[in-house]
C-alpha atoms as a PDB file:
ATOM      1  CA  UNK A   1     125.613 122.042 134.969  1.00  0.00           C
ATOM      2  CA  UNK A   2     122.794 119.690 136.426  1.00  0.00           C
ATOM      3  CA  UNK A   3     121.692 117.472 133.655  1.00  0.00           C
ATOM      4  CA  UNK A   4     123.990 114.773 133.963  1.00  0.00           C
ATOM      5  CA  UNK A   5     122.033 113.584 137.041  1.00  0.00           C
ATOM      6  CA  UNK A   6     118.950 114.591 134.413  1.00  0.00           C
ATOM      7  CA  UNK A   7     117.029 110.889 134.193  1.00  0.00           C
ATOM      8  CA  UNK A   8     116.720 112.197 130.251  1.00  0.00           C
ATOM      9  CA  UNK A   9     120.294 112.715 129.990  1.00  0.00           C
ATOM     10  CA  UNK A  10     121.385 108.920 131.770  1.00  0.00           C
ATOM     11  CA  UNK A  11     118.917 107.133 129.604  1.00  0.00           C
ATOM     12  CA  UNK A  12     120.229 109.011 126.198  1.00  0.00           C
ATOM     13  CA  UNK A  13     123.598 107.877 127.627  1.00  0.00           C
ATOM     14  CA  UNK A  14     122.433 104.129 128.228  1.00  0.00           C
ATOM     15  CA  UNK A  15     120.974 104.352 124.829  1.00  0.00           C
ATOM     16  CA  UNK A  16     123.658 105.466 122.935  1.00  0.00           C
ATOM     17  CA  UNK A  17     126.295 103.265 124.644  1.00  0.00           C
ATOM     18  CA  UNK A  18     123.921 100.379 123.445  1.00  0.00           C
ATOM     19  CA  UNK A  19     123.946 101.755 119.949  1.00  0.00           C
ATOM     20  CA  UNK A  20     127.744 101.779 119.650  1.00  0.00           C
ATOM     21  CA  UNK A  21     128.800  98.614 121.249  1.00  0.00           C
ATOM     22  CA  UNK A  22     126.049  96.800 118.865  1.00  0.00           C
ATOM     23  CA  UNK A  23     127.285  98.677 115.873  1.00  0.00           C
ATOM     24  CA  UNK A  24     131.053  98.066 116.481  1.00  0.00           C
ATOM     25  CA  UNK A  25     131.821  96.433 119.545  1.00  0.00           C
ATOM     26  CA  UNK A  26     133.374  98.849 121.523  1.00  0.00           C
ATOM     27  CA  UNK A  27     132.891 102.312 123.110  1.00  0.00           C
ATOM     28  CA  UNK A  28     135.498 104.687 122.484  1.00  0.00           C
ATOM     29  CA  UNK A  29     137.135 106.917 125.276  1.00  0.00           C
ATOM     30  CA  UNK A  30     135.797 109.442 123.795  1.00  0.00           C
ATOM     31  CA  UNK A  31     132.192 108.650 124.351  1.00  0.00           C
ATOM     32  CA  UNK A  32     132.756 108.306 128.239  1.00  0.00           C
ATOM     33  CA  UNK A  33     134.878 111.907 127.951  1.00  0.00           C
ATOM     34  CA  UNK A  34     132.007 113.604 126.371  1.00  0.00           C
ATOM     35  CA  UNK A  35     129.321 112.280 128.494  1.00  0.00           C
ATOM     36  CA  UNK A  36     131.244 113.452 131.789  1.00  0.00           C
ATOM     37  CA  UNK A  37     131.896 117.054 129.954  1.00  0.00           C
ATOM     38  CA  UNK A  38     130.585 119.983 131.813  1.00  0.00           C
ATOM     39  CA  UNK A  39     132.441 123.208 129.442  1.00  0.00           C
ATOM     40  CA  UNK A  40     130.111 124.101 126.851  1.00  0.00           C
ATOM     41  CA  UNK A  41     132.657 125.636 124.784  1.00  0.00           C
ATOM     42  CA  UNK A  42     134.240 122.035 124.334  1.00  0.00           C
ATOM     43  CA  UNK A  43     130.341 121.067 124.008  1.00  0.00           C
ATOM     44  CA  UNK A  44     129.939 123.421 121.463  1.00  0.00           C
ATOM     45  CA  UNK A  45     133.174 122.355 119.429  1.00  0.00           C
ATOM     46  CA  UNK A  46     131.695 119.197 118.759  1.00  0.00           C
ATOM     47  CA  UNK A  47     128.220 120.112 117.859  1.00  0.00           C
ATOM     48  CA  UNK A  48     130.091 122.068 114.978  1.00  0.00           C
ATOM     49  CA  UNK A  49     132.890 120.036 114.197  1.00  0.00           C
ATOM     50  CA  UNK A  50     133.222 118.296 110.777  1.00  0.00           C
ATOM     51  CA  UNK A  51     133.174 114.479 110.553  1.00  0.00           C
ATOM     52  CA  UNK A  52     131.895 114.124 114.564  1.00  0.00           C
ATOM     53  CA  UNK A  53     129.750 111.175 114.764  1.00  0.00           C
ATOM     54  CA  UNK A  54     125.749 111.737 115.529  1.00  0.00           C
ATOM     55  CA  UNK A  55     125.991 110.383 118.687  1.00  0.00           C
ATOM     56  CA  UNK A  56     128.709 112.567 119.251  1.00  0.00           C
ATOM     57  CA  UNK A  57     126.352 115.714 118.369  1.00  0.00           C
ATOM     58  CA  UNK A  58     123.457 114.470 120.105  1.00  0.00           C
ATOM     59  CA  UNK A  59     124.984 114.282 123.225  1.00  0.00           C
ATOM     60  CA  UNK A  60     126.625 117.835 122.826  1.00  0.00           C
ATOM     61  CA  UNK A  61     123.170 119.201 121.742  1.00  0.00           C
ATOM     62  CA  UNK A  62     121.175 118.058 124.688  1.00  0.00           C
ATOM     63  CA  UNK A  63     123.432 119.337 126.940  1.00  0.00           C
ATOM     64  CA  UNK A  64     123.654 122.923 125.648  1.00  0.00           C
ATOM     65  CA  UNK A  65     119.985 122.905 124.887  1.00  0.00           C
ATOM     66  CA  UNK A  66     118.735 121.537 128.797  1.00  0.00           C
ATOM     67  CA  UNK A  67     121.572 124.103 130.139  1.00  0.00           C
ATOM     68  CA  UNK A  68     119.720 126.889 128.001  1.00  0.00           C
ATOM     69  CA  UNK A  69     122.475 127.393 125.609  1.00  0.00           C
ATOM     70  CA  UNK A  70     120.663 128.893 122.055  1.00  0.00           C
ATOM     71  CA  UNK A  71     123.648 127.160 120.125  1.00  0.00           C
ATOM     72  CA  UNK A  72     121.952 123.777 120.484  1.00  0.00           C
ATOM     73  CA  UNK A  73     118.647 125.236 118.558  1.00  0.00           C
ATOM     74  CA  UNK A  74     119.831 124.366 115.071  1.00  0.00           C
ATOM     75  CA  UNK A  75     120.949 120.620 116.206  1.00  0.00           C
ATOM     76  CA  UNK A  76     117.891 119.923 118.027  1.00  0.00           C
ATOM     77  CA  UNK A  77     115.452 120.698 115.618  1.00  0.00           C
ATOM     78  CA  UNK A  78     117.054 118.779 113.292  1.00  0.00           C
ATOM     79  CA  UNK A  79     116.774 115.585 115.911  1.00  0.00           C
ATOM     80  CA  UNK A  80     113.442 116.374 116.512  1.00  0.00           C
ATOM     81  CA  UNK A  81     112.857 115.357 112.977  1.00  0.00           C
ATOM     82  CA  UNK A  82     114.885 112.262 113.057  1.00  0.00           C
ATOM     83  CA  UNK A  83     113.642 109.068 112.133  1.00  0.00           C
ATOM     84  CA  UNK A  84     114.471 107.154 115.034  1.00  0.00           C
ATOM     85  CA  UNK A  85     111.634 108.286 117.396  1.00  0.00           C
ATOM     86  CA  UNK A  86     113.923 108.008 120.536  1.00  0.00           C
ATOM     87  CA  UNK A  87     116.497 110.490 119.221  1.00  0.00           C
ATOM     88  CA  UNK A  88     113.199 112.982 118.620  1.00  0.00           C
ATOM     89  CA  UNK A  89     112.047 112.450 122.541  1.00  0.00           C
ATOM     90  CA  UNK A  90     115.189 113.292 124.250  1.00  0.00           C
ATOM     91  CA  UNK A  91     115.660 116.367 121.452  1.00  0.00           C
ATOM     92  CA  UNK A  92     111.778 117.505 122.221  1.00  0.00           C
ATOM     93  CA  UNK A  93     112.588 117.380 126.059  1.00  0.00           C
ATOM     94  CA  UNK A  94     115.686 119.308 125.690  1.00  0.00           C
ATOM     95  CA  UNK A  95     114.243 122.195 123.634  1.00  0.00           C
ATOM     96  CA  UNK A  96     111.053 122.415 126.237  1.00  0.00           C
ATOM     97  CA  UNK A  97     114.325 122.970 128.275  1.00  0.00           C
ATOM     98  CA  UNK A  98     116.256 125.796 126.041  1.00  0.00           C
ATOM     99  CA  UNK A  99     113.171 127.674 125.823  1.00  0.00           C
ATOM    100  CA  UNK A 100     114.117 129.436 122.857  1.00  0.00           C
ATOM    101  CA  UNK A 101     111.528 131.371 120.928  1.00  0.00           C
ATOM    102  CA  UNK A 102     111.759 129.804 117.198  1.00  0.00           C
ATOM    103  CA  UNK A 103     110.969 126.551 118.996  1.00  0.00           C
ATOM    104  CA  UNK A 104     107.696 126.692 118.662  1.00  0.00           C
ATOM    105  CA  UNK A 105     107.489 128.278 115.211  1.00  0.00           C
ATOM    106  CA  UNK A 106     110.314 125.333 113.923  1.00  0.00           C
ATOM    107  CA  UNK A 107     108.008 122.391 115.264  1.00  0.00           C
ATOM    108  CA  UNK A 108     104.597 123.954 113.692  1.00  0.00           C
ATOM    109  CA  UNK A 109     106.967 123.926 109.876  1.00  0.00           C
ATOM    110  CA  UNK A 110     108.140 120.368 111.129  1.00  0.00           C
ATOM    111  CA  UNK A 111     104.491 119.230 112.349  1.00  0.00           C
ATOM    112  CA  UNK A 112     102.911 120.637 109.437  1.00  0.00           C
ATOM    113  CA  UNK A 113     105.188 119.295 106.939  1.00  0.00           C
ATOM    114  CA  UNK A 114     102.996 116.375 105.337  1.00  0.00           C
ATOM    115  CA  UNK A 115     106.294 115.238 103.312  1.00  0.00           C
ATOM    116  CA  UNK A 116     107.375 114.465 107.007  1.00  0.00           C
ATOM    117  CA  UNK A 117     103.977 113.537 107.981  1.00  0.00           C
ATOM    118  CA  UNK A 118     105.236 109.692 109.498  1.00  0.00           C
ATOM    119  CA  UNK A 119     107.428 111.819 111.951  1.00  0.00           C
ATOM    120  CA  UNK A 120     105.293 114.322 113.143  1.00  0.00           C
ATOM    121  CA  UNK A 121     104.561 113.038 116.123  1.00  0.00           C
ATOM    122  CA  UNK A 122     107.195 114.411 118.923  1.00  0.00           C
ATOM    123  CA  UNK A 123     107.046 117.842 117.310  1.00  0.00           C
ATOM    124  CA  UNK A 124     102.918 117.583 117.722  1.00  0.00           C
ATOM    125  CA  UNK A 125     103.327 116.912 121.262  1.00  0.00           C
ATOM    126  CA  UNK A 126     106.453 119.339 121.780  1.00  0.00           C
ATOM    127  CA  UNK A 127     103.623 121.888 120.496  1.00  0.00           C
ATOM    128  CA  UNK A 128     101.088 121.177 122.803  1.00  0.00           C
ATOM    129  CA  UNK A 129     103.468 121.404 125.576  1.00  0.00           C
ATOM    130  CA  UNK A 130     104.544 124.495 124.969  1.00  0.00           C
ATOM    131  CA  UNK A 131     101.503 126.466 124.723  1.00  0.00           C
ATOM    132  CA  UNK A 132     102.716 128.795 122.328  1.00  0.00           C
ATOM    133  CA  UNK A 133     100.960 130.738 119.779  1.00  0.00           C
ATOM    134  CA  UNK A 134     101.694 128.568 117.192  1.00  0.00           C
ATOM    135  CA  UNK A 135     100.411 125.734 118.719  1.00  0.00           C
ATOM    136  CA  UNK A 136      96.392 125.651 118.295  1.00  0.00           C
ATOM    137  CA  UNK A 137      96.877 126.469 114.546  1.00  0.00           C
ATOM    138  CA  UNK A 138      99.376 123.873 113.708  1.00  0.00           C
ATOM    139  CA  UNK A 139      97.586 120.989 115.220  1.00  0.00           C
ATOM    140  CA  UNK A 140      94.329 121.868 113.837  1.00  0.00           C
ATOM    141  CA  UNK A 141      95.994 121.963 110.337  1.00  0.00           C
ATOM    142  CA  UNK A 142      97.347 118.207 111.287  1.00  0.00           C
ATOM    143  CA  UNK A 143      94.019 117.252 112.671  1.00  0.00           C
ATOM    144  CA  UNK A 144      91.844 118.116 109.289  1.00  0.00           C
ATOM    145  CA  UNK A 145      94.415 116.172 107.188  1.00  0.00           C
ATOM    146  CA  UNK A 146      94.133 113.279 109.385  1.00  0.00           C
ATOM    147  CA  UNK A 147      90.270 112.774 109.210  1.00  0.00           C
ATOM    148  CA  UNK A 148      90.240 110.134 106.486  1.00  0.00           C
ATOM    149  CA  UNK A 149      89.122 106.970 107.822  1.00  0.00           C
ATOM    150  CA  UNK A 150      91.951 104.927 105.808  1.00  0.00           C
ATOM    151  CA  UNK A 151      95.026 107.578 106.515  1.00  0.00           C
ATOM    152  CA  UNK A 152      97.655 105.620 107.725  1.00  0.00           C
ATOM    153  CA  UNK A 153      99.057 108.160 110.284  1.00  0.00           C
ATOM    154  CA  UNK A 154      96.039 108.045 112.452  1.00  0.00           C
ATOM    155  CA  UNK A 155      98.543 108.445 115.862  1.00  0.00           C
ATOM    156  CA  UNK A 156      99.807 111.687 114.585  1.00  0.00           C
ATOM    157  CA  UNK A 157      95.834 112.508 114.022  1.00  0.00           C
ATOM    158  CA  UNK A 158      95.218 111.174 118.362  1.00  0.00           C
ATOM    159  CA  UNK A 159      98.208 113.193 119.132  1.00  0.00           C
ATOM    160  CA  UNK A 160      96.691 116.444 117.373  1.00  0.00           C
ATOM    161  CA  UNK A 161      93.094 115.756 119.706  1.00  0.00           C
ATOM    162  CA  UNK A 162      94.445 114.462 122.359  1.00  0.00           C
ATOM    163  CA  UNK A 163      96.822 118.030 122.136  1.00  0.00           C
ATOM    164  CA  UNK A 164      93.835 120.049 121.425  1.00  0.00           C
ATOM    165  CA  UNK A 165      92.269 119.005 124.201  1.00  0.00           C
ATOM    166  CA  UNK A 166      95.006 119.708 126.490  1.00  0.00           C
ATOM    167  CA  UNK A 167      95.420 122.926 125.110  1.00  0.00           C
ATOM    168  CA  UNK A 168      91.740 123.945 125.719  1.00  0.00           C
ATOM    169  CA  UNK A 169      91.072 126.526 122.901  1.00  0.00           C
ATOM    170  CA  UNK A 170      87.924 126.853 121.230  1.00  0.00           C
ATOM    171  CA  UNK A 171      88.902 127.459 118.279  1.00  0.00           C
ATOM    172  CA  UNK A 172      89.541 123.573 118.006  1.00  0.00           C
ATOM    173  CA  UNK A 173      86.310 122.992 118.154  1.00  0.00           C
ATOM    174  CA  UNK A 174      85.153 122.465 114.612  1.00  0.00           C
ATOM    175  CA  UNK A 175      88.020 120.602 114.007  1.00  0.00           C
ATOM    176  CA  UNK A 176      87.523 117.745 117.114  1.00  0.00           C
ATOM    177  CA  UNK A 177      83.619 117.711 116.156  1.00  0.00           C
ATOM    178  CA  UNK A 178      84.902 116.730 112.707  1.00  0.00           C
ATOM    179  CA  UNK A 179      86.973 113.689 114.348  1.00  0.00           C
ATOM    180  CA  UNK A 180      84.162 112.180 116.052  1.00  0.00           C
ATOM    181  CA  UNK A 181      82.704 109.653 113.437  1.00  0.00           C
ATOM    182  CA  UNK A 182      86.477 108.753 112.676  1.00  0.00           C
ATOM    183  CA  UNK A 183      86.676 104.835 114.295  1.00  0.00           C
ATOM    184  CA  UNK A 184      89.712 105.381 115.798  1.00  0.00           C
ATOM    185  CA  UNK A 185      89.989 109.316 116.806  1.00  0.00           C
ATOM    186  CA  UNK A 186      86.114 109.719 117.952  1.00  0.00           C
ATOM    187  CA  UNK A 187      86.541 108.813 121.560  1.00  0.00           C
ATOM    188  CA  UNK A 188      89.739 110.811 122.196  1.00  0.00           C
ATOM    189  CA  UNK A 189      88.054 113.820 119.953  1.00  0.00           C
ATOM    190  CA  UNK A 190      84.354 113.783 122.545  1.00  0.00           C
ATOM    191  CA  UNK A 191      86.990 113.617 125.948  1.00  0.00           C
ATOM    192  CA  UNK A 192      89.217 116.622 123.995  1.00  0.00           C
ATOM    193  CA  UNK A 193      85.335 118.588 123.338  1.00  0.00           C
ATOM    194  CA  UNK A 194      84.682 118.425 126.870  1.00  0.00           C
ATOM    195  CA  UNK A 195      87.741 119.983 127.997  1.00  0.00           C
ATOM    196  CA  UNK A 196      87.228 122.887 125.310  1.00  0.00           C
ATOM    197  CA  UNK A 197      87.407 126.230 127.708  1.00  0.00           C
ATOM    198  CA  UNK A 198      88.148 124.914 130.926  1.00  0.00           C
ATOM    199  CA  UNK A 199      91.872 124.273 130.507  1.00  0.00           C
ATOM    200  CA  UNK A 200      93.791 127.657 131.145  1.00  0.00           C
END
């Protein structure tokens, strides 16, 4: 298995070695154990385990999911919508890693989701990284719901254009044109309208 010389994987690692020894002094032996595991049937033990702490499962999950493992799916999406925004970027890069098919399909219901709206962000950009069918329509949808000048989630609105842009469809077009009188999405929506149909 290669990701534990993945930079993703050391820095989750670094992270969540900070995160216990603030929260109770002391890393257990287990913690070290885990992160030096290579079998994914022990990995998979703990993702499905009762009572195994989170960092516990996010460290199995990423490295089922970057190993392309389809067990991880289920855990990863759920990180993806975590509230801790660090948890969602090593969960999006692991899933661009599994390559499953429902990823793209889970992060349009999570992007989309305006309960969920405040953490929409990593599953915005997980969906204009992968490209997938799903992908145009879902950020569009995000885009039009954004266009109020006094929404509060106007990054999840620059993530949608600055996606759209990257993605190059021109179906986004009526959408980004839309975004241009907005104060803070206009000059990220007239950079995204000049990349319409020359991105392939």
């Amino acid at each position: 298995m290669e990701y534990a010389e993945d930079p993703e994987f050391c820095s989750m690692i670094d992270r969540l070695r900070e995160e216990i020894e603030n929260d109770s002094g002391t890393v257990p032996a287990a913690f070290e154990q885990l992160a030096r595991t290579t079998d994914p049937e022990e990995l998979h033990h703990v993702l499905t385990a009762p009572g195994r702490p989170l960092w516990a499962r996010e460290i199995a999950a990423y490295a089922l999911g970057v190993t392309g493992d389809p067990r991880a799916f289920e855990a990863l999406v759920l990180l993806l919508n975590h509230r801790d925004p660090e948890r969602c970027v090593t969960a999006a890069h692991a899933l661009t890693r599994l390559g499953d098919p429902r990823t793209a399909r889970a992060a349009a219901s999570l992007a989309t989701n305006e309960l969920r709206v405040a953490y929409a962000l990593l599953p915005i950009r997980l969906l204009a990284a992968l490209r997938a069918p799903e992908s145009v329509p879902a950020l569009i949808t995000v885009l039009e719901r954004r266009l109020p000048a006094d929404d509060p989630h106007w990054r999840v609105g620059l993530a949608c254009v600055e996606g759209l842009g990257a993605l190059g469809d021109p179906r986004a077009r009526p959408a980004l044109e839309a975004a241009l009188p907005h104060p803070r999405l206009g000059a990220a929506a007239e950079a995204s309208l000049g990349r319409l149909g020359t991105t392939h």
